[in-house]
C-alpha atoms as a PDB file:
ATOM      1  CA  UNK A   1      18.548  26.263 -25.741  1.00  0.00           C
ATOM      2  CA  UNK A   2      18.535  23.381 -23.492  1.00  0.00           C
ATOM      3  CA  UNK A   3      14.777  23.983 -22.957  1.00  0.00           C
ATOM      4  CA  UNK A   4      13.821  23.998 -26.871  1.00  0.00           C
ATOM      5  CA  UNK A   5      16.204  21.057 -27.726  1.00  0.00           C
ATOM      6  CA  UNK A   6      13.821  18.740 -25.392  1.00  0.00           C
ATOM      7  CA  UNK A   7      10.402  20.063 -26.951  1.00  0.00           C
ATOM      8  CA  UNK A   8      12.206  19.018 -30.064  1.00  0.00           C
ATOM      9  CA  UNK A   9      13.058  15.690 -28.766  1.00  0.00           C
ATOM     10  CA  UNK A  10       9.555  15.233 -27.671  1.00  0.00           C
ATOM     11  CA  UNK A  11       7.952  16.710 -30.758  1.00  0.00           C
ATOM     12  CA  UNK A  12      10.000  13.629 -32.570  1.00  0.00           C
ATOM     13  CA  UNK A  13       9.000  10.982 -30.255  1.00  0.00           C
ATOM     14  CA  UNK A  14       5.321  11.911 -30.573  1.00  0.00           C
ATOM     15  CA  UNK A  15       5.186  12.040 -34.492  1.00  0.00           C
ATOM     16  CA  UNK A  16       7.394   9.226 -35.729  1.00  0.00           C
ATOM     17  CA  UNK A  17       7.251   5.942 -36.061  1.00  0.00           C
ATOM     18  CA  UNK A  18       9.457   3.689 -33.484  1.00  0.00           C
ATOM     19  CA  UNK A  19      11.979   2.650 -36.670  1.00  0.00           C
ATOM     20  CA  UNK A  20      12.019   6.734 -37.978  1.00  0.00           C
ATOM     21  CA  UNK A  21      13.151   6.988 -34.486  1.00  0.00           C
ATOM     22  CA  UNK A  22      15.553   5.022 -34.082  1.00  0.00           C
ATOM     23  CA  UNK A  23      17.473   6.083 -37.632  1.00  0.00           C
ATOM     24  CA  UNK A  24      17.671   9.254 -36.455  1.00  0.00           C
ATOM     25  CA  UNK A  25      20.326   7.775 -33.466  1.00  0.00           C
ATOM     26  CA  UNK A  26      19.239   9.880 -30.880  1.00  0.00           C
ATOM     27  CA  UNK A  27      17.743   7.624 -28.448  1.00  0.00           C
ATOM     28  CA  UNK A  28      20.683   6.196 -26.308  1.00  0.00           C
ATOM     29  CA  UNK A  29      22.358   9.943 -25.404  1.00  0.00           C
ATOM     30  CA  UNK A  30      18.666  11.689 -25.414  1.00  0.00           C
ATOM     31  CA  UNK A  31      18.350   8.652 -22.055  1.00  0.00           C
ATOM     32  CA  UNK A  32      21.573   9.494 -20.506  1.00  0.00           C
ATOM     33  CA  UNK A  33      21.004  13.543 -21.406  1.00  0.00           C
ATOM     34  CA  UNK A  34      17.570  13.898 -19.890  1.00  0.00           C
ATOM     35  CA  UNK A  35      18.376  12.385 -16.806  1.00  0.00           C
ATOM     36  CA  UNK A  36      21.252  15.049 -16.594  1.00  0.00           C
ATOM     37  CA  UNK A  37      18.290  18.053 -17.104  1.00  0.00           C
ATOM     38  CA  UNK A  38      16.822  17.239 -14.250  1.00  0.00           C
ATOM     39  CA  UNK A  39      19.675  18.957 -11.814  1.00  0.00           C
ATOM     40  CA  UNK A  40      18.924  21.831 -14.281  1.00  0.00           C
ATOM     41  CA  UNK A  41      17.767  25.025 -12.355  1.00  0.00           C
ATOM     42  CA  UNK A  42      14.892  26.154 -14.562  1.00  0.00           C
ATOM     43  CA  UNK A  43      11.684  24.650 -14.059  1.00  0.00           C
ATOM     44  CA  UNK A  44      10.717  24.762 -17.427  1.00  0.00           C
ATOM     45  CA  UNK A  45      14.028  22.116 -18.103  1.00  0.00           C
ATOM     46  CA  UNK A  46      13.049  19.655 -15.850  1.00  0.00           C
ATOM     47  CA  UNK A  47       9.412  19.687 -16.826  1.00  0.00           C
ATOM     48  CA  UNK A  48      10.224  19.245 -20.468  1.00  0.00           C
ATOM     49  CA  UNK A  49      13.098  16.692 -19.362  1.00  0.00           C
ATOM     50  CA  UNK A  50      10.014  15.054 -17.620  1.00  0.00           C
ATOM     51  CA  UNK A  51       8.039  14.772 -21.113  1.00  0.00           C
ATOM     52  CA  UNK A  52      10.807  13.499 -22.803  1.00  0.00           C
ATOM     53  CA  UNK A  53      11.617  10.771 -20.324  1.00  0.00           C
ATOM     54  CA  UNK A  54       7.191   9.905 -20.595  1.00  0.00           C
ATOM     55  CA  UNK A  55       7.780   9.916 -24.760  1.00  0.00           C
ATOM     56  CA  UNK A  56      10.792   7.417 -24.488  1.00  0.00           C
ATOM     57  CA  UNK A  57       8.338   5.204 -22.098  1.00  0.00           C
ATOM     58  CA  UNK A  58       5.500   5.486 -25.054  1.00  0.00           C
ATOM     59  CA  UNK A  59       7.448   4.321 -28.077  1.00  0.00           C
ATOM     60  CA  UNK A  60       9.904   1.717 -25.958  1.00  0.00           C
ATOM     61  CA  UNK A  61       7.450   0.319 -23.335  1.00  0.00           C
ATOM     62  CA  UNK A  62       8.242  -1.511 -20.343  1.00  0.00           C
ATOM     63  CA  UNK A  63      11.874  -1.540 -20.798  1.00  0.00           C
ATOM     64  CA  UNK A  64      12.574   2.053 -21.174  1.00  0.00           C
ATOM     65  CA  UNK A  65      10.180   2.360 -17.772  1.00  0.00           C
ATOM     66  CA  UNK A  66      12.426   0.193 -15.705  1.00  0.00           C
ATOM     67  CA  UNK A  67      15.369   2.039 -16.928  1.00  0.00           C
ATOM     68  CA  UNK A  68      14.060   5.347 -15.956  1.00  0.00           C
ATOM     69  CA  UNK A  69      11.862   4.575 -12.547  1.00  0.00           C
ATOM     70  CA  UNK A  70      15.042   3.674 -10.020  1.00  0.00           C
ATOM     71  CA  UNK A  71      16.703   7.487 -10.818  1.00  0.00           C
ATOM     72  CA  UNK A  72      13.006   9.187 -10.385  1.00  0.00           C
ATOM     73  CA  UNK A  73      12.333   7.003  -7.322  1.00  0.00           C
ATOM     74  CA  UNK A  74      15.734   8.497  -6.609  1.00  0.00           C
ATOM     75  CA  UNK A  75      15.038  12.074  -7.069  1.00  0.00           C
ATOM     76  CA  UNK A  76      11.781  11.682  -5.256  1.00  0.00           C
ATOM     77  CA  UNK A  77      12.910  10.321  -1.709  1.00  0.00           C
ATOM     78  CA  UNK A  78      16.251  12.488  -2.138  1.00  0.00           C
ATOM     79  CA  UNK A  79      13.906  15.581  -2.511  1.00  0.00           C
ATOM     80  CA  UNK A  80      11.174  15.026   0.003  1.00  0.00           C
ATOM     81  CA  UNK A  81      13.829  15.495   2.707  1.00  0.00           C
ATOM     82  CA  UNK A  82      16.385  18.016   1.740  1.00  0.00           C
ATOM     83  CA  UNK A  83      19.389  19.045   3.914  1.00  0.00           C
ATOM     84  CA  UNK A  84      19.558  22.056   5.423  1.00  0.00           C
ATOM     85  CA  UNK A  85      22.519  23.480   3.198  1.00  0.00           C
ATOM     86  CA  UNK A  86      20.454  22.719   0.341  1.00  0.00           C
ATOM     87  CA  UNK A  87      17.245  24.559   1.950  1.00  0.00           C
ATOM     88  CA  UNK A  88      19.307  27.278   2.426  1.00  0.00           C
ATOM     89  CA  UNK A  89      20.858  27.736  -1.183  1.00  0.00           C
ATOM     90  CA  UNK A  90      17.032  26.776  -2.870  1.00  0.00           C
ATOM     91  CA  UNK A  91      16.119  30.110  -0.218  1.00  0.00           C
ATOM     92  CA  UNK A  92      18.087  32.058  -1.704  1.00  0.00           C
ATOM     93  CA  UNK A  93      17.566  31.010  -5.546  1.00  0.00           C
ATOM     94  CA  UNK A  94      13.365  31.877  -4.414  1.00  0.00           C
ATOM     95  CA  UNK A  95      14.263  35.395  -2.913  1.00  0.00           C
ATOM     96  CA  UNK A  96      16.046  36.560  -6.349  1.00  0.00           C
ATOM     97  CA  UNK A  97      13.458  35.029  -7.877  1.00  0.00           C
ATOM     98  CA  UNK A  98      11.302  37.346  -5.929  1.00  0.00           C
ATOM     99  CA  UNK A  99      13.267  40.485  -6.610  1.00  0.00           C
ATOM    100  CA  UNK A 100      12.744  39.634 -10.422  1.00  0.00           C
ATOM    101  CA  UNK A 101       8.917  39.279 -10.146  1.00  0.00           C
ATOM    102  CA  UNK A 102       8.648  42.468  -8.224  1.00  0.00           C
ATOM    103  CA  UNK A 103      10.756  44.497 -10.703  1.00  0.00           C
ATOM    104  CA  UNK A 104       8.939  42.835 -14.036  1.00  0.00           C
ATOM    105  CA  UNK A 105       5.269  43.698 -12.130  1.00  0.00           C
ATOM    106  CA  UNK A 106       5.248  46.662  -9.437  1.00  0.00           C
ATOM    107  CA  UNK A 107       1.740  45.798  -8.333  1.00  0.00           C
ATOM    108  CA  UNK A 108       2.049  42.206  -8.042  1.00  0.00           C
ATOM    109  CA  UNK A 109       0.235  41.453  -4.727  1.00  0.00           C
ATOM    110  CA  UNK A 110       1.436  40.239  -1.572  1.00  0.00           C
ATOM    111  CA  UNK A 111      -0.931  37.112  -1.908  1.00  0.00           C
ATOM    112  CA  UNK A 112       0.988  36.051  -5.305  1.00  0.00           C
ATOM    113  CA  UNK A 113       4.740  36.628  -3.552  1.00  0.00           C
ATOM    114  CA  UNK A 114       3.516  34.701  -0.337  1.00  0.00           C
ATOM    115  CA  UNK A 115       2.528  31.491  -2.752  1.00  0.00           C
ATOM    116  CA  UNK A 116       5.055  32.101  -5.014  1.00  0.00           C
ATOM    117  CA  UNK A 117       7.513  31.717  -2.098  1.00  0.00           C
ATOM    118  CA  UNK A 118       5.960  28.741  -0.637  1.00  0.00           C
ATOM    119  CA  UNK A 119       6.617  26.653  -4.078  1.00  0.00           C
ATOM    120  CA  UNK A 120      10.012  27.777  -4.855  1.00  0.00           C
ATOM    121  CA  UNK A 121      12.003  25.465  -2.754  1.00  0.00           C
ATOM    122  CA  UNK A 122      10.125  22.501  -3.612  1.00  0.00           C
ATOM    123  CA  UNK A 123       9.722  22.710  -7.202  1.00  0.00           C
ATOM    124  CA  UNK A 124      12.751  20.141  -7.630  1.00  0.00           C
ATOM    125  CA  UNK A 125      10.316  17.535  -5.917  1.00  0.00           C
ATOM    126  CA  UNK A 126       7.456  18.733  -7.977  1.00  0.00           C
ATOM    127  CA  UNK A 127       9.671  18.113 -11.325  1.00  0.00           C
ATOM    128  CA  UNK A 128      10.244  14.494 -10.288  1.00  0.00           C
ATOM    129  CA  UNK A 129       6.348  13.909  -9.120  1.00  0.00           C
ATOM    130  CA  UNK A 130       5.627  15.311 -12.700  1.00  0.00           C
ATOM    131  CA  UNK A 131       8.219  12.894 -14.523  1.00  0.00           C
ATOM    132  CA  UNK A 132       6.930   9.923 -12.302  1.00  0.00           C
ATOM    133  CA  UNK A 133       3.421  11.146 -13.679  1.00  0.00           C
ATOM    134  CA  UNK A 134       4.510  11.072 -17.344  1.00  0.00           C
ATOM    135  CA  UNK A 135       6.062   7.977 -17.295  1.00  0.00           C
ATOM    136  CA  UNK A 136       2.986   6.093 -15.569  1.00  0.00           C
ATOM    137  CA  UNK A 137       0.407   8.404 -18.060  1.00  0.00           C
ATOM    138  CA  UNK A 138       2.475   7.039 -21.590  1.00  0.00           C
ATOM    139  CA  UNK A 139       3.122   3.379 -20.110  1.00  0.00           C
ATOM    140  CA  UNK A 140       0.604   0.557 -21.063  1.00  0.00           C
ATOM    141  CA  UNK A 141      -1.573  -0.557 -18.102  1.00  0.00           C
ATOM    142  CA  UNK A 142      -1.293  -3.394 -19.326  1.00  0.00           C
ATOM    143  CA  UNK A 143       2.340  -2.686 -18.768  1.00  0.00           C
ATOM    144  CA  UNK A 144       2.265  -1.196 -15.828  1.00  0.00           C
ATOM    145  CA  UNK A 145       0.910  -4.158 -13.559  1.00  0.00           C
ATOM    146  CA  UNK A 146       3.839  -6.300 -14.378  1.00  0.00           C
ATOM    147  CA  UNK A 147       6.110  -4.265 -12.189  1.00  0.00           C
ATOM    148  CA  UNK A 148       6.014  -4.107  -8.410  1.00  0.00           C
ATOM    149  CA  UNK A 149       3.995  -0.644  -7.314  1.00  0.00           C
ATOM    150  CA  UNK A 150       4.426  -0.853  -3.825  1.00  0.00           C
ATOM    151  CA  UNK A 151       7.392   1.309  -3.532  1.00  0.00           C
ATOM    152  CA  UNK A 152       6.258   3.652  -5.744  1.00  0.00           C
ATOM    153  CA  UNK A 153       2.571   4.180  -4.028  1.00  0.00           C
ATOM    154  CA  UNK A 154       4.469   4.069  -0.618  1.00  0.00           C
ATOM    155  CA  UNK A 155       6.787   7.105  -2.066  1.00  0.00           C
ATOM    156  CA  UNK A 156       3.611   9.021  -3.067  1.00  0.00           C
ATOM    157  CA  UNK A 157       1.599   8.684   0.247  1.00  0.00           C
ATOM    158  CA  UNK A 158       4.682  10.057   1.758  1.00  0.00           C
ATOM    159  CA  UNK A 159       4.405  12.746  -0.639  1.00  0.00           C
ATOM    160  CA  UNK A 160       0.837  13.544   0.195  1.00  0.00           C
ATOM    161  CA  UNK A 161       1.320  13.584   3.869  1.00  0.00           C
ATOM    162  CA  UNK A 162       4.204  16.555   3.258  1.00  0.00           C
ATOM    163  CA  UNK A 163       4.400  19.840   4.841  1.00  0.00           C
ATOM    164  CA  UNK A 164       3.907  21.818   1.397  1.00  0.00           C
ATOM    165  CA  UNK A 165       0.557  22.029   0.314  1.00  0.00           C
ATOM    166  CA  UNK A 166       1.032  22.195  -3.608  1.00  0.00           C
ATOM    167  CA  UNK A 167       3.390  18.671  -3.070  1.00  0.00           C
ATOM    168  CA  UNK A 168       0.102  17.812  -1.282  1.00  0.00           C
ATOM    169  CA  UNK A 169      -1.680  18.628  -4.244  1.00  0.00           C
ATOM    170  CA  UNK A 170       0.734  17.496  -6.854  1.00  0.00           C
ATOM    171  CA  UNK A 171       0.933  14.332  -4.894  1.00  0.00           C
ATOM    172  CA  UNK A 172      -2.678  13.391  -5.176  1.00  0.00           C
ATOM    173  CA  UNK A 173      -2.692  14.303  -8.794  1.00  0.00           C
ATOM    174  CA  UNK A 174      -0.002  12.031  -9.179  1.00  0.00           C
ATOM    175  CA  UNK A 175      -2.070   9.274  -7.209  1.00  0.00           C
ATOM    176  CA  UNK A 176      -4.956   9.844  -9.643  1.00  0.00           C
ATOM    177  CA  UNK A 177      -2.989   8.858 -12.292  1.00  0.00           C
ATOM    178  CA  UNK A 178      -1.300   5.948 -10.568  1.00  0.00           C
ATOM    179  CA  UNK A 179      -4.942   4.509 -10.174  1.00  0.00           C
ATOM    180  CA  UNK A 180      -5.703   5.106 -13.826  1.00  0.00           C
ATOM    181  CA  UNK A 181      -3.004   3.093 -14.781  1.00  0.00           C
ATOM    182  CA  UNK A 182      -4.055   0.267 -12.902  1.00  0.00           C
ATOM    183  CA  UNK A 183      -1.845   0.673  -9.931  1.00  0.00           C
ATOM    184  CA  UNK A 184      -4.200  -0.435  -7.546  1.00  0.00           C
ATOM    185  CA  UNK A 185      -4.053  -4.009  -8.381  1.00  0.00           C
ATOM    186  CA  UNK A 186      -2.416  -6.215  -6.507  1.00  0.00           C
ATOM    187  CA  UNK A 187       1.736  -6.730  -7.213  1.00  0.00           C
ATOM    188  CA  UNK A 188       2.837  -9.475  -8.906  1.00  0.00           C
ATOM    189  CA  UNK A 189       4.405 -10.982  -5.437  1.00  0.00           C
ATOM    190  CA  UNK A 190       1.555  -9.630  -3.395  1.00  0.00           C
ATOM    191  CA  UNK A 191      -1.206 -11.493  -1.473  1.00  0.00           C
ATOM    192  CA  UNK A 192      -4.094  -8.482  -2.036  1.00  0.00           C
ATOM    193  CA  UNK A 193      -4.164  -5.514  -4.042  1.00  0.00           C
ATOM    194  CA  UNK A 194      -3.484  -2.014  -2.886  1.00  0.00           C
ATOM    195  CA  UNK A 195      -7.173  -0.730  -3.123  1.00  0.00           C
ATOM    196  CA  UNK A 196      -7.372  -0.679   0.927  1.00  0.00           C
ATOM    197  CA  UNK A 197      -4.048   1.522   1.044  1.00  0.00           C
ATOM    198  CA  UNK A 198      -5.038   4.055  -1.576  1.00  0.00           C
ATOM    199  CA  UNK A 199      -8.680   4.065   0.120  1.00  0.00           C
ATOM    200  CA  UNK A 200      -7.243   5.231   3.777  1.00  0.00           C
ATOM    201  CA  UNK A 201      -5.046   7.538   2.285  1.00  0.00           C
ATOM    202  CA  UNK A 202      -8.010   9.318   0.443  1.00  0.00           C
ATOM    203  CA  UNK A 203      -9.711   9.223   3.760  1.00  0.00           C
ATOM    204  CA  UNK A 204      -6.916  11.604   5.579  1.00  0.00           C
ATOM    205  CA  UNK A 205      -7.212  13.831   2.015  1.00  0.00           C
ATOM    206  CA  UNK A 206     -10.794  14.669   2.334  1.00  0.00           C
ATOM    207  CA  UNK A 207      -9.503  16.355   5.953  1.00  0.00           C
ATOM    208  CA  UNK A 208      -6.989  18.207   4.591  1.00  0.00           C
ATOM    209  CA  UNK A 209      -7.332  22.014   5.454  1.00  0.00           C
ATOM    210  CA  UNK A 210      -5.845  22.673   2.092  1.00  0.00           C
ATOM    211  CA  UNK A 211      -8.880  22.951  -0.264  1.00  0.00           C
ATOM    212  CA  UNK A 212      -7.505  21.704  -3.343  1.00  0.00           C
ATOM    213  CA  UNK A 213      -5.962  18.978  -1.946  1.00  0.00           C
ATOM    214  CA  UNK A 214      -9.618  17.571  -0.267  1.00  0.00           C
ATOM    215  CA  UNK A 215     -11.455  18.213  -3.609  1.00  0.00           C
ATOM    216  CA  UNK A 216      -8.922  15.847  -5.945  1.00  0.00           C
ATOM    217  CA  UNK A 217      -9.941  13.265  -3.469  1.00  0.00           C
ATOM    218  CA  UNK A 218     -13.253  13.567  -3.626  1.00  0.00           C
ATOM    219  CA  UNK A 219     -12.722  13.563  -7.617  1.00  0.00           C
ATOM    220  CA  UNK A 220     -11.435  10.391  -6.783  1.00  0.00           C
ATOM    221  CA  UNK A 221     -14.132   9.207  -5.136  1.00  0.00           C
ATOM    222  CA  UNK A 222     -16.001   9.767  -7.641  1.00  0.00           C
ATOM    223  CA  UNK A 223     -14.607   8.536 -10.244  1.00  0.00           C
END
């Protein structure tokens, strides 16, 4: 329910003009709403939530960005350290997750129950990486290097120095798109820009012993 009312949300944002939009009235809940989805505990929520929140940042611009970026910031740094009572109630959400894929597929391998395991406690930081990367992806470059970006890059290379490889990997990804939107250049109260930063970091991701992770920053690299 919660899930499809979102897609619908987004659906709307996508296809209508700002003033269609806004006669429809939706807007200032959908904000308050969709930040609410986030403590949802399917995945699926909190990605749509996530698409939603990048929509809003598409038709309403810088504004709707600063609105949105202190509670993702938020959900970011809470996330990448969790307490332990929270570890242990995320532990047990994965294990009857588990239970669930092993009765739906009998022969679903030890590899795929290993990985899936390794995710589920970390998907809430994955959600808010994705959001973060949304938001960024729908904003304006143009846009985008009018705010200050140093908190937010500082925030991801925590993220891609984390113990969880696929944060690792989301991390970068999220990087990627951080550079795309011009988040290199320098702040608008900095002295230099952040190319140096973002260079070093790509440096320690080329020796990561997680594949995946190495070859996004050689994409980089590349690009």
């Amino acid at each position: 329910m919660v899930h499809g009312g979102l897609i619908a949300a987004t659906i709307l944002l996508q296809n209508l003009s700002k003033n269609e939009i806004e006669e429809l009235s939706l807007v200032p809940e959908l904000e308050e709403r969709v930040l609410e989805c986030h403590e949802n505990v399917e995945f699926r929520v909190r990605i749509a939530a996530g698409l939603v929140m990048g929509s809003l940042c598409r038709v309403y611009g810088l504004p709707m960005f600063k609105r949105f970026i202190p509670h993702v910031i938020k959900g970011v740094t809470d996330n990448l350290e969790r307490n332990l009572d929270c570890q242990a109630t995320e532990t047990e959400a994965s294990l009857r997750e588990l239970d669930l894929a092993k009765e739906r597929d009998a022969n679903v391998s030890r590899s795929s129950l290993s990985i899936f395991h390794d995710t589920a406690g970390w998907k809430h930081l994955e959600t808010w990486m994705k959001c973060m990367q949304q938001m960024v992806t729908n904003l304006d470059p143009h846009d985008f290097v009018q705010i200050e970006r140093i908190e937010i890059l500082d925030l991801i290379f925590k993220a891609v120095q984390h113990t969880n490889r696929f944060v690792r990997e989301t991390s970068y990804d999220v990087l990627a798109t951080l550079i795309l939107g011009h988040g290199c250049y320098k702040d608008p109260s900095a002295t230099e820009a952040n190319y140096t930063k973002v260079a070093r970091q790509l440096v320690q991701g080329l020796s990561d012993n997680w594949s995946q992770v190495g070859v996004i920053s050689v994409l980089f690299h590349l690009c």
